[in-house]
Protein backbone atom coordinates (compact mmCIF):
# COMPACT_ATOMS: atom_id res chain seq x y z
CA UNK A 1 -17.64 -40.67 -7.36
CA UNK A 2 -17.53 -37.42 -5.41
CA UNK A 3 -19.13 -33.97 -7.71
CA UNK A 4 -16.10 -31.99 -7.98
CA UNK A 5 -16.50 -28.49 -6.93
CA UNK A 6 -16.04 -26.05 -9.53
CA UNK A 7 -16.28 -22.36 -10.07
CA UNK A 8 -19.05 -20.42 -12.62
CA UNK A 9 -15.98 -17.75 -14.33
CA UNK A 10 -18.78 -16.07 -16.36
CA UNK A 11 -19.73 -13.48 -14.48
CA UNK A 12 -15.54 -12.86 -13.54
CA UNK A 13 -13.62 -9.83 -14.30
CA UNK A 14 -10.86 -11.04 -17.04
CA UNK A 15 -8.16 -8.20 -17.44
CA UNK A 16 -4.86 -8.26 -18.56
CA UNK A 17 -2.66 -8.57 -15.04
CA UNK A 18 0.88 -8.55 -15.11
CA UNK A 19 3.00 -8.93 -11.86
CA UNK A 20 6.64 -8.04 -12.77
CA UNK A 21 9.55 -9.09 -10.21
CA UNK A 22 13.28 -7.99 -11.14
CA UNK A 23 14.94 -11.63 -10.44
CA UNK A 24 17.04 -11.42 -7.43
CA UNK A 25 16.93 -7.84 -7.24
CA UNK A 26 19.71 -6.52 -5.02
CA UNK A 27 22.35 -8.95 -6.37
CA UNK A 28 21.47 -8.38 -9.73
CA UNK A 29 21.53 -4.45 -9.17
CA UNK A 30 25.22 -4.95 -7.61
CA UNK A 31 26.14 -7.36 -10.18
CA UNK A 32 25.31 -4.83 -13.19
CA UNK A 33 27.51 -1.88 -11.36
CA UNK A 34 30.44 -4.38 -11.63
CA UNK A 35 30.03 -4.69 -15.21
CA UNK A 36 28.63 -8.73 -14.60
CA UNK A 37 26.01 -10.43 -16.22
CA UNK A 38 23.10 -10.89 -13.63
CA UNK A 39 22.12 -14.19 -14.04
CA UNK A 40 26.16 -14.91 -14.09
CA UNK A 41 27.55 -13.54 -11.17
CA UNK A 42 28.26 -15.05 -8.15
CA UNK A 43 27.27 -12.37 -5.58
CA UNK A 44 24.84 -11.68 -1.84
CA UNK A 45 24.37 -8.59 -0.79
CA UNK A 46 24.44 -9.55 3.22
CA UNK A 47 23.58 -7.05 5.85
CA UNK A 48 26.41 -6.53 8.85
CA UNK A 49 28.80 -9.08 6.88
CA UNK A 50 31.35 -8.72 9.67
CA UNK A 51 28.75 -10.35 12.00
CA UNK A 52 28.31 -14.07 11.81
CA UNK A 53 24.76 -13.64 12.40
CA UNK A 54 24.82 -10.91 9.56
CA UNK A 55 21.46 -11.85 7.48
CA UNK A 56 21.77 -12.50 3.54
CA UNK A 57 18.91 -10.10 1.74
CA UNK A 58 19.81 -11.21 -1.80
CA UNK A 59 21.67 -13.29 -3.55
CA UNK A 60 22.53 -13.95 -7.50
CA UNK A 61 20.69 -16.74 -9.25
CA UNK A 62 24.09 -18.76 -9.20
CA UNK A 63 24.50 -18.51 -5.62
CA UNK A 64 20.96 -20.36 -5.43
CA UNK A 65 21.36 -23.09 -7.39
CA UNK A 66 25.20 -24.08 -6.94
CA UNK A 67 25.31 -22.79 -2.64
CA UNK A 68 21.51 -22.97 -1.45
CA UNK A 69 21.88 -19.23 -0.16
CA UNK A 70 18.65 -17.58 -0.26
CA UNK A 71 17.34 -15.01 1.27
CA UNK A 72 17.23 -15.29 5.25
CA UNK A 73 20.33 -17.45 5.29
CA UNK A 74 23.18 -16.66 7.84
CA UNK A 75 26.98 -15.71 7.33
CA UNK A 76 27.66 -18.54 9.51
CA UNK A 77 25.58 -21.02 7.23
CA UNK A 78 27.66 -20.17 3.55
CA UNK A 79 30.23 -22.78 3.43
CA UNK A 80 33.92 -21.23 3.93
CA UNK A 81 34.90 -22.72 0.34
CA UNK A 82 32.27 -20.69 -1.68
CA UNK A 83 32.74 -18.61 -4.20
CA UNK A 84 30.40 -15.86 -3.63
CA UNK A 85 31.36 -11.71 -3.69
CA UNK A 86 29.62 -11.15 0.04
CA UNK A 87 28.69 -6.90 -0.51
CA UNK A 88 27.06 -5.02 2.10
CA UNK A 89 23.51 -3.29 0.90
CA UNK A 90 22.91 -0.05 -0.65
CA UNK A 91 19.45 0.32 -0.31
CA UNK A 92 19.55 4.28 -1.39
CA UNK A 93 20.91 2.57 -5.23
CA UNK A 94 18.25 0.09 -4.85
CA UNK A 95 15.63 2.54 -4.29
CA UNK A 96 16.90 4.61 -7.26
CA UNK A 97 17.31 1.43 -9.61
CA UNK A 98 13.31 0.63 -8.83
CA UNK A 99 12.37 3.95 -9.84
CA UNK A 100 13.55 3.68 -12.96
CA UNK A 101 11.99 0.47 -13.14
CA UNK A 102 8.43 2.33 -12.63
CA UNK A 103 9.14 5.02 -15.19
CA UNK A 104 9.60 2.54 -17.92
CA UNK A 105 6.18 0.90 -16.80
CA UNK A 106 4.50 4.07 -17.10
CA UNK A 107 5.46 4.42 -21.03
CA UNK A 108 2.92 1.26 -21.24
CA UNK A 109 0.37 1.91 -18.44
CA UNK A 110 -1.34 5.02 -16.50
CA UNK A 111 -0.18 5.42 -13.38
CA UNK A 112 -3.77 4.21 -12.19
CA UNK A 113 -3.08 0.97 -13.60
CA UNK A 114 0.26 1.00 -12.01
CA UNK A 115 0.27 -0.72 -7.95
CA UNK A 116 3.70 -1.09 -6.65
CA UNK A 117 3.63 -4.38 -4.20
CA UNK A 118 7.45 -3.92 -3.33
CA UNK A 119 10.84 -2.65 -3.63
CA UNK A 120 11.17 -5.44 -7.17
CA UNK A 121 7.41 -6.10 -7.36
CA UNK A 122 4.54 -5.01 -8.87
CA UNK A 123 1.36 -5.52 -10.81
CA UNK A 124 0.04 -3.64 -14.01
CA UNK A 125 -2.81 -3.80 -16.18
CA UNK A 126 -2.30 -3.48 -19.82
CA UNK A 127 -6.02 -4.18 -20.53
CA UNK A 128 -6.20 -0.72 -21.95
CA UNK A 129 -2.52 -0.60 -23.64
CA UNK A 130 -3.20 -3.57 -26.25
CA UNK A 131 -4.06 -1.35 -29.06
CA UNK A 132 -0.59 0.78 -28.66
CA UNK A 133 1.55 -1.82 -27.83
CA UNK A 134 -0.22 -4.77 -28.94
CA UNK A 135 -0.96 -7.99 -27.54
CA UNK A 136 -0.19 -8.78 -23.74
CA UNK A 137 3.18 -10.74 -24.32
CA UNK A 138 4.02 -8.42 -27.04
CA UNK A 139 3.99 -6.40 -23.79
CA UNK A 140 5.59 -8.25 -21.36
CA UNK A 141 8.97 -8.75 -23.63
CA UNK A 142 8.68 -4.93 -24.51
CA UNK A 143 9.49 -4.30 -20.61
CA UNK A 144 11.56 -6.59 -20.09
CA UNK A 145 13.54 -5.40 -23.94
CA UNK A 146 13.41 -1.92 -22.26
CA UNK A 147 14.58 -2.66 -18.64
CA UNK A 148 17.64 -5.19 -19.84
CA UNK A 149 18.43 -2.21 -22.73
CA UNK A 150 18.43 0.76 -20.42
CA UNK A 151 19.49 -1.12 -16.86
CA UNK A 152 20.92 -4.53 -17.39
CA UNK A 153 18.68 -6.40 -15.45
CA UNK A 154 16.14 -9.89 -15.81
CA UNK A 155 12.44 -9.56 -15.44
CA UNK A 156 10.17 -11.97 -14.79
CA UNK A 157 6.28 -11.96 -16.02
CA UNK A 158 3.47 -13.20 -14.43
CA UNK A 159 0.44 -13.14 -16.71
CA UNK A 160 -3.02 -13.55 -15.20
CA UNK A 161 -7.15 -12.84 -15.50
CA UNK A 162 -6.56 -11.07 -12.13
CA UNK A 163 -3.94 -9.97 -9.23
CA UNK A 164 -4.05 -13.41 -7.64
CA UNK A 165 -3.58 -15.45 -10.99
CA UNK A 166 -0.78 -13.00 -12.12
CA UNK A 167 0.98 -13.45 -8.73
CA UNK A 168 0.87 -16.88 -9.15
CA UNK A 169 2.11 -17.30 -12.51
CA UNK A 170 5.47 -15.52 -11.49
CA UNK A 171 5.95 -17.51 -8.18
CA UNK A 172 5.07 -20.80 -9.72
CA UNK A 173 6.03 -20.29 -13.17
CA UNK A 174 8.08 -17.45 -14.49
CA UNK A 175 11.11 -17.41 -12.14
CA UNK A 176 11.97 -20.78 -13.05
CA UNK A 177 10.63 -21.12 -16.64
CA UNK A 178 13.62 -19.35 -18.68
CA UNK A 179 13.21 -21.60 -21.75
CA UNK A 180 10.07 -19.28 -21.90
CA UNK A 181 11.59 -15.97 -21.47
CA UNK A 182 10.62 -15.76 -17.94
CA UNK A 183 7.11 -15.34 -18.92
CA UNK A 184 4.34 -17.76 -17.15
CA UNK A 185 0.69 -16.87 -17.91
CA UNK A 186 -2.16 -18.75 -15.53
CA UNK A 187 -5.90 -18.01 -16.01
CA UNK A 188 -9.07 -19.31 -14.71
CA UNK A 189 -8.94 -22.41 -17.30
CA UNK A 190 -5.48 -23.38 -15.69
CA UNK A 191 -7.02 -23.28 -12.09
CA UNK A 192 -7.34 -27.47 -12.37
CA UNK A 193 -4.41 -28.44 -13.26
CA UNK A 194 -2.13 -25.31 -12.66
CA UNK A 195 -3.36 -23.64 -8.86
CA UNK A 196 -4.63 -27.14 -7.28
CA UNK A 197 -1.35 -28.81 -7.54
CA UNK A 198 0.23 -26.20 -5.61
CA UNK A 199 1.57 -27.49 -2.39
CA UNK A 200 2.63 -26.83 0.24
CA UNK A 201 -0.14 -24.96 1.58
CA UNK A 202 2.30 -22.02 2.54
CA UNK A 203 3.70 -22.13 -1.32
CA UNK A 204 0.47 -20.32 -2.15
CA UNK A 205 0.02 -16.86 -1.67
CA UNK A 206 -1.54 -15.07 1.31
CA UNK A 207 -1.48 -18.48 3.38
CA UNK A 208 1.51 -18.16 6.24
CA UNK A 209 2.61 -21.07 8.40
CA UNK A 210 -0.39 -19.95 11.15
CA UNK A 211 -2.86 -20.26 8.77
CA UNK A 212 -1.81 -23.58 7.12
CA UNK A 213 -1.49 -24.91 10.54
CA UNK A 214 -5.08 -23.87 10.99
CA UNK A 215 -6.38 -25.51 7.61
CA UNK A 216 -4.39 -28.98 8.88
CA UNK A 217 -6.21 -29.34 11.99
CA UNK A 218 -9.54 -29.81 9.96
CA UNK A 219 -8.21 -31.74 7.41
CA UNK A 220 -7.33 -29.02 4.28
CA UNK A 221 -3.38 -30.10 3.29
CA UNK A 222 -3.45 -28.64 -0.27
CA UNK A 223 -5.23 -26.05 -2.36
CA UNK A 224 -7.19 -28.78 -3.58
CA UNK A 225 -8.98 -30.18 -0.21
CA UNK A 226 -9.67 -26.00 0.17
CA UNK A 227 -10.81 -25.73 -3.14
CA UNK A 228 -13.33 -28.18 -2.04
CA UNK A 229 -14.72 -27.77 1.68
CA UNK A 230 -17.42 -26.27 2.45
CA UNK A 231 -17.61 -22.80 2.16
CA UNK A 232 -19.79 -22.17 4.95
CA UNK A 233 -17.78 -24.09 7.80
CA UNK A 234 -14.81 -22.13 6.55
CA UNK A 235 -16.79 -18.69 7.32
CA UNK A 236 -17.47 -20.26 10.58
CA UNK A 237 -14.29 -21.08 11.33
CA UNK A 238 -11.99 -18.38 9.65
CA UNK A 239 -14.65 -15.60 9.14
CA UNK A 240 -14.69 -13.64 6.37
CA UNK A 241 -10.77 -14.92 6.05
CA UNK A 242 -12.48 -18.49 5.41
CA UNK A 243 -14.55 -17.29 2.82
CA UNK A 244 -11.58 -15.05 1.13
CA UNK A 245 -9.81 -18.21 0.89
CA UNK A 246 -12.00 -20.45 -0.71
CA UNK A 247 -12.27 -17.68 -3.68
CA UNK A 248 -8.71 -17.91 -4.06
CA UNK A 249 -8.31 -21.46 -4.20
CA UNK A 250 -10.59 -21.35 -7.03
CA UNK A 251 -8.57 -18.50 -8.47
CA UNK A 252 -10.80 -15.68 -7.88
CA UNK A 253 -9.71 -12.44 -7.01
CA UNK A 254 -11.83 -9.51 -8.17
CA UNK A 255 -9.53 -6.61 -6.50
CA UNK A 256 -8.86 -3.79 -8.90
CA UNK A 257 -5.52 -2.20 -9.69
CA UNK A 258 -7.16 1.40 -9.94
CA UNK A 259 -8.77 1.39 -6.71
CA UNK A 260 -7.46 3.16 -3.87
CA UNK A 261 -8.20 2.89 -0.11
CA UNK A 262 -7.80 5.80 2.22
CA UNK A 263 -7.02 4.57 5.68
CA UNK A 264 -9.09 6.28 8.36
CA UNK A 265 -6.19 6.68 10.76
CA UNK A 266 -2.47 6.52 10.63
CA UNK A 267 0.85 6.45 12.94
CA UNK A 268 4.35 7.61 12.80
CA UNK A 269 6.93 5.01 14.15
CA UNK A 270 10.60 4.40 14.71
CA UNK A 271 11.83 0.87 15.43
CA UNK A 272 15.54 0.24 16.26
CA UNK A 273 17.14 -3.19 16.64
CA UNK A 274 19.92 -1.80 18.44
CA UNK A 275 23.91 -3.25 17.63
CA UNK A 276 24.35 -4.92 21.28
CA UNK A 277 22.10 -5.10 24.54
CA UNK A 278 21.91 -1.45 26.55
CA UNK A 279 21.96 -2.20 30.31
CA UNK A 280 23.49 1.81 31.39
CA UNK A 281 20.13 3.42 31.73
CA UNK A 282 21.41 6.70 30.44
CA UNK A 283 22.12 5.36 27.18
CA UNK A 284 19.22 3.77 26.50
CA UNK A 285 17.11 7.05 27.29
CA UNK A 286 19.79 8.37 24.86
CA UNK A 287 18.10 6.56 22.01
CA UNK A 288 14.59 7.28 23.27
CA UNK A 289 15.21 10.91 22.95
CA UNK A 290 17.02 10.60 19.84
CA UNK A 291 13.95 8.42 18.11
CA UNK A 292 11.35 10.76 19.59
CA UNK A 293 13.41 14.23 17.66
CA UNK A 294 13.33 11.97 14.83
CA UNK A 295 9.82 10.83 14.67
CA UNK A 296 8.94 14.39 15.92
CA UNK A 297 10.49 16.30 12.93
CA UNK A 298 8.35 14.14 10.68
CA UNK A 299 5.22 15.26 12.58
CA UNK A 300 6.15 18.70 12.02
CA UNK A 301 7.29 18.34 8.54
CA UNK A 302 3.75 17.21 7.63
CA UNK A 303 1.98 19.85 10.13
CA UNK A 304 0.42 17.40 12.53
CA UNK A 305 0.19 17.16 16.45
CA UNK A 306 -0.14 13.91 17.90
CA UNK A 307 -2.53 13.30 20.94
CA UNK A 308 -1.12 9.54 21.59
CA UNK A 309 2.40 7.99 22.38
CA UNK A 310 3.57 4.99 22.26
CA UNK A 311 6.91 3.05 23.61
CA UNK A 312 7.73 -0.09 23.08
CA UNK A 313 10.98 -1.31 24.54
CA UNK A 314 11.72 -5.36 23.15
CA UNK A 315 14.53 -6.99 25.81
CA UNK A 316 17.48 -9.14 25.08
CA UNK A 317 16.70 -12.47 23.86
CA UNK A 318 19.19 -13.76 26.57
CA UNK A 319 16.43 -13.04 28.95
CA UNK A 320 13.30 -14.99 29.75
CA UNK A 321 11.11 -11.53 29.86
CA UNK A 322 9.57 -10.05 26.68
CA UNK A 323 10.02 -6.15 26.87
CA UNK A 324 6.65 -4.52 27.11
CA UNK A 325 4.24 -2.10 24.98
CA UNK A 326 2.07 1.51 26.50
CA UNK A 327 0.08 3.82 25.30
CA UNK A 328 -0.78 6.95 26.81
CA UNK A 329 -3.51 9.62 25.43
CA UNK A 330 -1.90 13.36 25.51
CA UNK A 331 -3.05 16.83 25.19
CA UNK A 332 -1.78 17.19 21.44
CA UNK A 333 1.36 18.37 20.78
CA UNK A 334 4.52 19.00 18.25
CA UNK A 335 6.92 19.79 20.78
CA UNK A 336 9.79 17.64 21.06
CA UNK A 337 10.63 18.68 24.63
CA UNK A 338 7.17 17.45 25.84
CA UNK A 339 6.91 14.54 23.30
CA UNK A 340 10.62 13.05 24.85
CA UNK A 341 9.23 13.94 28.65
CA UNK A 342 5.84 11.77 27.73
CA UNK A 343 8.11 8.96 26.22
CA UNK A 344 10.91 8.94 28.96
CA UNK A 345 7.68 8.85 31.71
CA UNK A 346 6.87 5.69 30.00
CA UNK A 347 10.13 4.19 30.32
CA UNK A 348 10.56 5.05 33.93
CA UNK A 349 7.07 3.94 34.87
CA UNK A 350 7.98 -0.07 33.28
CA UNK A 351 11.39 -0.18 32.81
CA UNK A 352 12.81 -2.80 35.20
CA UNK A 353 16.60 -1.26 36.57
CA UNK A 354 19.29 -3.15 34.70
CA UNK A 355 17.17 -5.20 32.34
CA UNK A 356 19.58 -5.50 29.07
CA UNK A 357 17.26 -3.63 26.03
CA UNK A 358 17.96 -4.61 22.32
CA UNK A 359 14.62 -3.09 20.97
CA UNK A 360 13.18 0.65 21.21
CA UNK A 361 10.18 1.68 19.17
CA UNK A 362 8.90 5.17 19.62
CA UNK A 363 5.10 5.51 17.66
CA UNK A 364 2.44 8.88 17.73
CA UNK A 365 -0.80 8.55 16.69
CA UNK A 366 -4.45 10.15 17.33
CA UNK A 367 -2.98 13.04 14.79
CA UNK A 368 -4.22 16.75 14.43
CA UNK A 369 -3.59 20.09 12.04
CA UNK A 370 -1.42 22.02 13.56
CA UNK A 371 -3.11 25.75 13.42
CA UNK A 372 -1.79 28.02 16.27
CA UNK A 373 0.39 28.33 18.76
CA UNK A 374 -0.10 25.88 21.52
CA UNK A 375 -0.20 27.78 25.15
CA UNK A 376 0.63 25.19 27.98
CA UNK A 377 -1.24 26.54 31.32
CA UNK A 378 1.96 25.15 33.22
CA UNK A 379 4.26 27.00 31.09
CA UNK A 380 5.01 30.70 30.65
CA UNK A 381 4.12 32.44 27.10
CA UNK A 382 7.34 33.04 26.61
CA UNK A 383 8.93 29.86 27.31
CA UNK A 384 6.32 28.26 25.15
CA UNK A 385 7.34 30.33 21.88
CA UNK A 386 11.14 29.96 22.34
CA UNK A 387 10.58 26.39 22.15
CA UNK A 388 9.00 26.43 18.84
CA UNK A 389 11.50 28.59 17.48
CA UNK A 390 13.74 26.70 18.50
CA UNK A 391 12.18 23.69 17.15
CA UNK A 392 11.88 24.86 13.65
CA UNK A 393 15.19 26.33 13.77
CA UNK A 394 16.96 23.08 14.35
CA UNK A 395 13.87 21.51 11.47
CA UNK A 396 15.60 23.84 8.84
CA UNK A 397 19.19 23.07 9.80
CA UNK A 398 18.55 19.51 9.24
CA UNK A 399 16.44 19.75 6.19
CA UNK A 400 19.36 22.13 4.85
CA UNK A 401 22.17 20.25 6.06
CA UNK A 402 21.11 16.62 7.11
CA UNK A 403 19.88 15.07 10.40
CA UNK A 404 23.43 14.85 12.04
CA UNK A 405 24.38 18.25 11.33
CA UNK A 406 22.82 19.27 14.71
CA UNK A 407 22.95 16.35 17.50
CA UNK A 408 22.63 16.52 21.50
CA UNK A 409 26.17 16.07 23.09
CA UNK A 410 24.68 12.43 24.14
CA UNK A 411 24.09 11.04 20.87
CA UNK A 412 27.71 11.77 20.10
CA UNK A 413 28.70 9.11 23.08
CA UNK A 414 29.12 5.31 22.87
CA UNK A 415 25.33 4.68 23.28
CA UNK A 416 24.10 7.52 21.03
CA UNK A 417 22.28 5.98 17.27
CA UNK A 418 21.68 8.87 15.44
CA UNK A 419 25.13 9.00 13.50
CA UNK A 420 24.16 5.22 12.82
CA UNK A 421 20.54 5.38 12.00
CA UNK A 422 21.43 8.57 9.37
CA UNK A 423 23.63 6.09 7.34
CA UNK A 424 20.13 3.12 7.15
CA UNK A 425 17.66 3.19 4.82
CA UNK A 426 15.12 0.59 5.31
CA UNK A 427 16.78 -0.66 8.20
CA UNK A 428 20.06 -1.22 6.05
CA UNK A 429 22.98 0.54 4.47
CA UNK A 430 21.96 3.51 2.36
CA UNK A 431 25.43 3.27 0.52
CA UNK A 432 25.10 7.11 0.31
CA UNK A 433 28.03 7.52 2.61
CA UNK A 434 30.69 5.95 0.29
């Protein structure tokens, strides 16, 4: 009989991990400011529901089980006879409903101990909060006591030694477990008969449909057969990725909620899916300037110059071509006039004449402190400071009055975004405008 390979958890880090999801999130928020009962309602929040193609974000527990709507569904794909309230998003609520969330949290946890892993996810650790609040489930239905109390909505618990085991608990466990409060608690003594019978591959956490496609073509089908290969051919194969994933199969994750990682670089970017396919060249260098002010008052707003652009223009999916991505390195700069010339020199360089656009994504990088006035040898003195006046002029009119209270005459025509983009949040409805 084959050895069965198993894990030494002595030497393991066992904390108290909790990764709390608010159950169907956006629907449940929309459901509670109609006065219904979240796990009762009938509702998706869709985004462009007047568009057949309009995408479902969320939708109400009920809407699961009796319709099969989940998330990533199509208008075109709910039946015509459901009974389902279709609501358009209001991500600015959503945003506001989440940071309540985080405040109740931090009455049982330092923020430290607090890691927020999405708009309704996150993890704590309430290793140090036992002797205030007792023991970790006492915990768990405290929160979730406090959120229903104060907000109306369902949480779910994940319980676990570490991130990875907590994660796993909720997925696998305490969305679907409600004769147990929503509360599912995995640790390393459940990894057996808990983690291994996970399947499919891409059920498990971190593992997309690449990868799992990867581990089928030498034989790994379940968490199990990872659990058990060899260690070594899966560094040689996958790198330090291989060796990342054997540790998780056997439920070891030794990541800590308190520590924090300081990226070495960063990048400001602006993507727009835009509402139909741009063929008039004019309008599409309409939203290229219009991105480029946009992505340029952030710059400015945090007292940077960039000294690298990026465009990246995506084509219509009607077409056989792909679009196309460049770079170009640039003496640094905040100015938006020089920032939209650099951008618009891209798009003239690769732009093929009357290729239908649906994509625009306008990125700086290579950033800077700003500390004096930048003198252009090309450009008089003068000419130079009356552009940065005016440039912070029109930065305080916005920041006073809001981004489309000062707008080129272009972005007020049919191709012009800006009035549009103002309203998004996320990429969807803000809801502020109502």
């Amino acid at each position: 009989m084959k050895n069965i390979i198993m894990m030494d958890y002595s030497n393991e880090p066992r904390r108290d991990i909790m990764c709390i999801d608010a159950k169907s999130f956006f629907a449940s928020v929309e459901a509670v400011e109609r006065k219904q009962h979240p796990l009762r309602s009938r509702i998706a929040v869709v985004s462009k529901p007047d568009n057949q193609g309009g995408l479902v974000l969320a939708s109400s527990p009920l809407v699961k089980k009796e319709y099969g709507v989940q998330t990533g569904t199509r208008i075109y794909e709910i039946p015509s006879s459901a009974n389902i309230e279709i609501v358009e998003p209001r991500m600015a609520l959503y945003l506001k409903k989440n940071l309540d969330i985080l405040h109740i949290f931090k009455r049982y946890v330092a923020s430290e101990d607090l890691f927020v892993y999405s708009i309704d996810e996150s993890f704590i650790d309430v290793t140090k909060s036992h002797q205030l609040f007792g023991n970790t489930h006492d915990i768990a239905k405290k929160i979730q006591r406090d959120v229903w109390r104060e907000l109306g909505l369902v949480l779910t618990v994940g319980i676990g030694d570490n991130p990875l085991l907590a994660k796993l608990a909720l997925d696998h466990q305490a969305k679907h477990d409600e004769r147990q409060g929503f509360v599912g608690e995995w640790r390393y003594e459940d990894v057996p008969n808990k983690l291994w019978d996970i399947e499919p591959l891409v059920d498990f956490w971190g593992i997309g449909q690449k990868t799992a496609a990867n581990l089928n073509r030498i034989g790994i089908r379940s968490i199990y057969d990872l659990s058990q290969y060899n260690i070594n051919h899966l560094k040689e194969k996958f790198g330090v990725i291989g060796e990342q994933l054997f540790f998780h199969a056997h439920g070891i994750d030794r990541s800590m909620l308190s520590d924090t990682y300081t990226p070495k670089s960063t990048s400001f970017s602006r993507n727009q899916i835009l509402n139909r396919d741009y063929v008039v060249q004019h309008d599409i260098e309409t939203v290229i300037r219009e991105m480029t002010d946009e992505n340029v008052a952030r710059l400015r707003k945090h007292h940077l110059m960039t000294g690298a652009v990026k465009l990246s223009i995506g084509y219509s999916k009607n077409i056989a071509q792909d679009g196309f991505h460049h770079q170009m390195r640039i003496e640094a700069t905040d100015s938006s006039k020089k920032l939209k010339e650099h951008m618009l020199f891209i798009f003239h360089k690769y732009y093929k004449e009357n290729t239908p656009v649906r994509v625009v994504n306008v990125t700086f990088g290579k950033f800077q402190t700003k500390q004096a006035l930048q003198l252009d040898f090309f450009e008089p003195v003068e000419e130079t400071i009356e552009n940065e006046e005016l440039d912070r002029t029109i930065d305080f009119v916005r920041k006073k009055h809001g981004y489309t209270s000062l707008l080129h005459a272009s972005s007020l025509l049919d191709g012009g975004m800006a009035r549009y983009r103002a309203k998004l949040l996320g990429g969807h409805r803000s809801g502020k405008e109502e």
